[in-house]
Protein backbone atom coordinates (compact mmCIF):
# COMPACT_ATOMS: atom_id res chain seq x y z
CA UNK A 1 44.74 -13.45 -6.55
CA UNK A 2 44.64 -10.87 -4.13
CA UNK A 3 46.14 -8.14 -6.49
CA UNK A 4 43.90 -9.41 -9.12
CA UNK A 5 40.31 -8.89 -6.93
CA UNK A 6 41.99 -5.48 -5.47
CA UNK A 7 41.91 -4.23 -9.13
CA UNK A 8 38.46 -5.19 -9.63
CA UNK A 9 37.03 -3.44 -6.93
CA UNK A 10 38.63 -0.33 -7.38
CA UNK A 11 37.32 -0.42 -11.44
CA UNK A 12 33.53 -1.52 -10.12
CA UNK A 13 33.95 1.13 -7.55
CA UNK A 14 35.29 3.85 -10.20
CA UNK A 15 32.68 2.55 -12.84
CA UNK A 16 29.73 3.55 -10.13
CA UNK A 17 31.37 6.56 -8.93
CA UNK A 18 31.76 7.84 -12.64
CA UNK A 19 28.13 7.38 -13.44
CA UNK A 20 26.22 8.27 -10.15
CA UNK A 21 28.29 11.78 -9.98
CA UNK A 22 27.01 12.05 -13.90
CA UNK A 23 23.54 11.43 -12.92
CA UNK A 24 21.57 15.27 -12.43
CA UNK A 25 19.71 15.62 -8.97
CA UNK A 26 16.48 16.29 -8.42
CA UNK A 27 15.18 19.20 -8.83
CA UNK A 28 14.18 21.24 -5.45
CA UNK A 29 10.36 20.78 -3.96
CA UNK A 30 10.83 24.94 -5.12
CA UNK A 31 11.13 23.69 -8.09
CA UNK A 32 8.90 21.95 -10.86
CA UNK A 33 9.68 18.29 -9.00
CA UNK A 34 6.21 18.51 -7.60
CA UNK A 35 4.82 16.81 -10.22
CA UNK A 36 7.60 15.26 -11.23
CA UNK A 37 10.78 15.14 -13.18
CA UNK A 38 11.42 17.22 -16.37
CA UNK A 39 11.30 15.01 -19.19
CA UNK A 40 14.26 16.27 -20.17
CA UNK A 41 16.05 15.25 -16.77
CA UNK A 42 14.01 11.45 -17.31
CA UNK A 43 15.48 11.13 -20.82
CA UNK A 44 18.91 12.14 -19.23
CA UNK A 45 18.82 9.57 -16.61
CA UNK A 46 17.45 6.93 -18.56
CA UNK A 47 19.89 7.34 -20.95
CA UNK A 48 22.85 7.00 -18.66
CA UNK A 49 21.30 4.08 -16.68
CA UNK A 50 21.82 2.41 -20.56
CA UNK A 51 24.98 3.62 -21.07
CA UNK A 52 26.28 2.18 -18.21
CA UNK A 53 24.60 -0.79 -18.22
CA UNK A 54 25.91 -1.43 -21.63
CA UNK A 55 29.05 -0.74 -20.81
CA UNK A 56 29.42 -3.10 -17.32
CA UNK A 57 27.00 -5.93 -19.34
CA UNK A 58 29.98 -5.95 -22.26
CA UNK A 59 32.91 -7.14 -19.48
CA UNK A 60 31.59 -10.59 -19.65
CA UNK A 61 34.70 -11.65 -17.79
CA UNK A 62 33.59 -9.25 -14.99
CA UNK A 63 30.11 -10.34 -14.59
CA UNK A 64 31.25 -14.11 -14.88
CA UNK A 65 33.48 -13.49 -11.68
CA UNK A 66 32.19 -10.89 -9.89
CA UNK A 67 30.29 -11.82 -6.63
CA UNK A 68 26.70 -11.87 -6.00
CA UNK A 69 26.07 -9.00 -4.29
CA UNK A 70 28.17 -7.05 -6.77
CA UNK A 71 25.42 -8.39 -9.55
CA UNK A 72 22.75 -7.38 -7.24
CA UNK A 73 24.13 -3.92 -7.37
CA UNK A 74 24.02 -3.38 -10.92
CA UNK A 75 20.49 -4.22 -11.15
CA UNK A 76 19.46 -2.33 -8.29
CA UNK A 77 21.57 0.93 -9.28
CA UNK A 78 20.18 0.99 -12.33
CA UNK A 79 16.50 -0.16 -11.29
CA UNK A 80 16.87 2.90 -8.99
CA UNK A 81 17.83 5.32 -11.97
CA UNK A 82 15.19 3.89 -14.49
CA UNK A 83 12.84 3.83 -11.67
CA UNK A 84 12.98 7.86 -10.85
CA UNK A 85 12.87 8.40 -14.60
CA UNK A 86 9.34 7.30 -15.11
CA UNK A 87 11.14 4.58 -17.84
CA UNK A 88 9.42 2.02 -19.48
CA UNK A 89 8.98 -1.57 -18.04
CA UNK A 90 11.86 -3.86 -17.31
CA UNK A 91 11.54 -7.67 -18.61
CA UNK A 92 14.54 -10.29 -17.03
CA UNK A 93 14.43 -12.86 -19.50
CA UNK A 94 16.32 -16.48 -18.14
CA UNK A 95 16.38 -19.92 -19.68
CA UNK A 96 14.98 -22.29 -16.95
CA UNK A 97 17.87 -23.50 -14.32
CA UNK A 98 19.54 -26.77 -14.41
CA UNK A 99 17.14 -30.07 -15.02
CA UNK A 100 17.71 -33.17 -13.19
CA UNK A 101 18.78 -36.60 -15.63
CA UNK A 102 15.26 -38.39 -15.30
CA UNK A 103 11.78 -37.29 -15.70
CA UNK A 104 11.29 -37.57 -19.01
CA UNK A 105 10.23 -34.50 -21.22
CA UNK A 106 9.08 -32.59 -17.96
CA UNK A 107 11.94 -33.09 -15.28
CA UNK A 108 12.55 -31.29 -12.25
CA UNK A 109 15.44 -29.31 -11.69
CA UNK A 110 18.52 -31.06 -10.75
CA UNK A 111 20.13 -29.89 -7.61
CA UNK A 112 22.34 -27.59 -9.23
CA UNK A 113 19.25 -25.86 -11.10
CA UNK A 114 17.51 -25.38 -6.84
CA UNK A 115 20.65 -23.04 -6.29
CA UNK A 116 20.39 -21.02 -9.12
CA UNK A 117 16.99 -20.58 -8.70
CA UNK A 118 17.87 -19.32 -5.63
CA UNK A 119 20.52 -17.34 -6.78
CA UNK A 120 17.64 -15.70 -9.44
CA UNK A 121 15.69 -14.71 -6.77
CA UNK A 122 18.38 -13.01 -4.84
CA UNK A 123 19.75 -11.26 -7.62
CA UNK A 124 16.02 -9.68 -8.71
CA UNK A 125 15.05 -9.35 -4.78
CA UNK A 126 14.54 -5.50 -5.24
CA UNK A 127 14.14 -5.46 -8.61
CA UNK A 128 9.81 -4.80 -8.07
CA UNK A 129 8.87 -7.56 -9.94
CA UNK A 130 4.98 -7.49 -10.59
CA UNK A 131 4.39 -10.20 -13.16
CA UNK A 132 5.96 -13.75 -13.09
CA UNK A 133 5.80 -15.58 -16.61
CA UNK A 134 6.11 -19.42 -16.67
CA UNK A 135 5.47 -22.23 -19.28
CA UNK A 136 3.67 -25.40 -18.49
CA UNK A 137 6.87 -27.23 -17.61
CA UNK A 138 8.17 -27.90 -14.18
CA UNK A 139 11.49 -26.53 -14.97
CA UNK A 140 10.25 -22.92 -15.72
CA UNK A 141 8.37 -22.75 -12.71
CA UNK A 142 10.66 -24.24 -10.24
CA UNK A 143 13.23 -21.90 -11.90
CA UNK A 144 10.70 -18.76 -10.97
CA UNK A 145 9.16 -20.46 -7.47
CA UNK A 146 11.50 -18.72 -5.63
CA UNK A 147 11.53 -15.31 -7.20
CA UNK A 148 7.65 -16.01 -6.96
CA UNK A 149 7.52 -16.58 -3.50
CA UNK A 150 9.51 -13.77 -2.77
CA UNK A 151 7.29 -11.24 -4.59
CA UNK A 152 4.27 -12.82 -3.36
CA UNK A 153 2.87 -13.27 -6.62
CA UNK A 154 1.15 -16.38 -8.58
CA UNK A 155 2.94 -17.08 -11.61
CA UNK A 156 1.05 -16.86 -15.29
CA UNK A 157 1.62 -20.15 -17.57
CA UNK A 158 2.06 -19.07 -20.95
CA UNK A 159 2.57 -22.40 -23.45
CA UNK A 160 6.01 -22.70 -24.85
CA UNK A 161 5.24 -23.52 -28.20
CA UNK A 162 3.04 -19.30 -27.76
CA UNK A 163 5.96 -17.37 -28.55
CA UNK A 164 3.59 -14.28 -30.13
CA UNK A 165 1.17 -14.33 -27.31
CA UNK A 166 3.93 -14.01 -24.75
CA UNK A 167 5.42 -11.45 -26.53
CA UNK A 168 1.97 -9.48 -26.44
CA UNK A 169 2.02 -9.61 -22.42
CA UNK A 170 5.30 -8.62 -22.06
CA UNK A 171 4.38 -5.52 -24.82
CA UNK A 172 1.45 -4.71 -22.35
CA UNK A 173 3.43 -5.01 -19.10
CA UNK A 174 3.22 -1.12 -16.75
CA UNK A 175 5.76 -2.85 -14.03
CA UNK A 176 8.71 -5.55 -14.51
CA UNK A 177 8.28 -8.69 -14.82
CA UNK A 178 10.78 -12.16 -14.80
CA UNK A 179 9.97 -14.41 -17.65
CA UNK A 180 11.13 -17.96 -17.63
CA UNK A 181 12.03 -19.81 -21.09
CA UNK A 182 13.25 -22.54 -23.19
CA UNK A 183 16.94 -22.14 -25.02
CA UNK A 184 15.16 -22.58 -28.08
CA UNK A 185 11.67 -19.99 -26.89
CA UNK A 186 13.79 -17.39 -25.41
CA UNK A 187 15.83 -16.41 -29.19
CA UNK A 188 12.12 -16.24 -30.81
CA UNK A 189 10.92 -14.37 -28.31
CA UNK A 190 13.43 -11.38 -28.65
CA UNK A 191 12.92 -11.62 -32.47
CA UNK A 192 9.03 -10.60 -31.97
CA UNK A 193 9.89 -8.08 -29.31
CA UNK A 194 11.62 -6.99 -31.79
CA UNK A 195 15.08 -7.65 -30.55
CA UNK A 196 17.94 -7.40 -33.58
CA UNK A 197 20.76 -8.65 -32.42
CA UNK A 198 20.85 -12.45 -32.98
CA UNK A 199 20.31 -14.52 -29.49
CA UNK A 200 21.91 -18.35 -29.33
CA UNK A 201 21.56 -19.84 -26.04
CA UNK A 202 24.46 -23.39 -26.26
CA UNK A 203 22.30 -26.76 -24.62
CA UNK A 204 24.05 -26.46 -21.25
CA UNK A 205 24.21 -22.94 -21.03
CA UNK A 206 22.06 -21.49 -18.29
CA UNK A 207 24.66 -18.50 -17.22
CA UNK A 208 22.88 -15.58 -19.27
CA UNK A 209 20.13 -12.93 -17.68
CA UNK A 210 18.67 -11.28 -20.91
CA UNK A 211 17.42 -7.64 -19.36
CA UNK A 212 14.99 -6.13 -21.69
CA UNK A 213 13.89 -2.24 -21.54
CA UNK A 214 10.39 -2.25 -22.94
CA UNK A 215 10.75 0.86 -24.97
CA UNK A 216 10.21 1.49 -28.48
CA UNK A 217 12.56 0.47 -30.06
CA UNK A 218 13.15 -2.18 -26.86
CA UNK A 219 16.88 -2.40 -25.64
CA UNK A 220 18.77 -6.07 -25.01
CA UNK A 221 20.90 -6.03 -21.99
CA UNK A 222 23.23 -9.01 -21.09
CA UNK A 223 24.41 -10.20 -17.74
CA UNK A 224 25.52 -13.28 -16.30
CA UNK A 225 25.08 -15.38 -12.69
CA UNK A 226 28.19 -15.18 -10.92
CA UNK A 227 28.77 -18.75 -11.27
């Protein structure tokens, strides 16, 4: 086990030394940095941030086991990159967290679903969230309470059953946002953002963090909780 966990760190730790040491610095105040970077150094940046976030979001055996903070990481390293590159907004797109047994058609979430709500809101604590989308059930916004709370904002309830006028909001975003769906919403919603590659979401699957860039075309990033 030991061996096994050694090996991991030293390819996470390779895998971020390979792409920060690819990423071009900053041009010096001397330089045309006053205003800003080059668009050519933002395309360059932005472009690697994808790359690599491709490449860690395909080792779904990785992201399954890897530890929290090593999650967090990911997010925030490339949040940082994306960030400094003037890129376009970033959407997290979840299925609601664990719901308890009883309640009907609008149950709370189980005790399970409480911790990875928690976990959610650890994993996107520095992720600048502006914009908190819900749906009128209690499992979508006890899933984003905490996440919320922690970004001080007041989540917007967008009906389920709205799939094109939550698509519109997201389009309009200018900062990231967390959105909060349905297994069966969140595949509909990628196809009008205009997502290709087929989503399924399994009934008691609530492991995936969908990571949208909100370019044009958009780009579909997968990731997983670490449990």
């Amino acid at each position: 086990m030991a061996n096994r966990e050694n090996r991991r760190a030293r390819a996470r730790d390779s895998s971020q030394d390979r792409w920060l040491s690819r990423i071009p610095s900053t041009p010096s105040p001397s330089s045309k940095s006053a205003v800003g970077p080059s668009p050519t150094l933002a395309r360059t940046r932005s472009m690697l941030a994808a790359e690599e976030l491709r490449s860690l979001s395909s080792l779904r055996d990785y992201t399954h086991d890897v530890e929290m903070k090593h999650v967090v990481l990911i997010i925030s390293v490339l949040l940082s990159v994306l960030l400094t590159a003037d890129a376009a907004p970033i959407v997290f797109i979840v299925r609601h967290a664990e719901k308890a047994a009883t309640g009907g058609n609008d149950p709370d979430l189980s005790v399970a679903g409480q911790k990875r709500a928690e976990a959610l809101a650890r994993i996107l604590k520095d992720s600048q969230i502006t914009t908190v989308f819900v749906t009128e059930f209690k499992r979508t916004q006890e899933t984003a309470a905490p996440t919320a709370k922690e970004a001080r904002l007041n989540p917007i309830v967008v009906p389920a059953n709205d799939v094109a006028g939550m698509a519109a909001k997201v389009r309009a975003l200018d900062g990231n946002a967390l959105v909060v769906g349905h297994g069966n919403t969140i595949p509909e919603l990628m196809k009008a953002l205009g997502i290709a590659t087929p989503i399924a979401i399994p009934e008691n699957d609530y492991s995936e963090i969908f990571v949208v860039l909100v370019h044009d075309p958009p780009q579909l990033f997968r990731l997983h909780y670490p449990f």
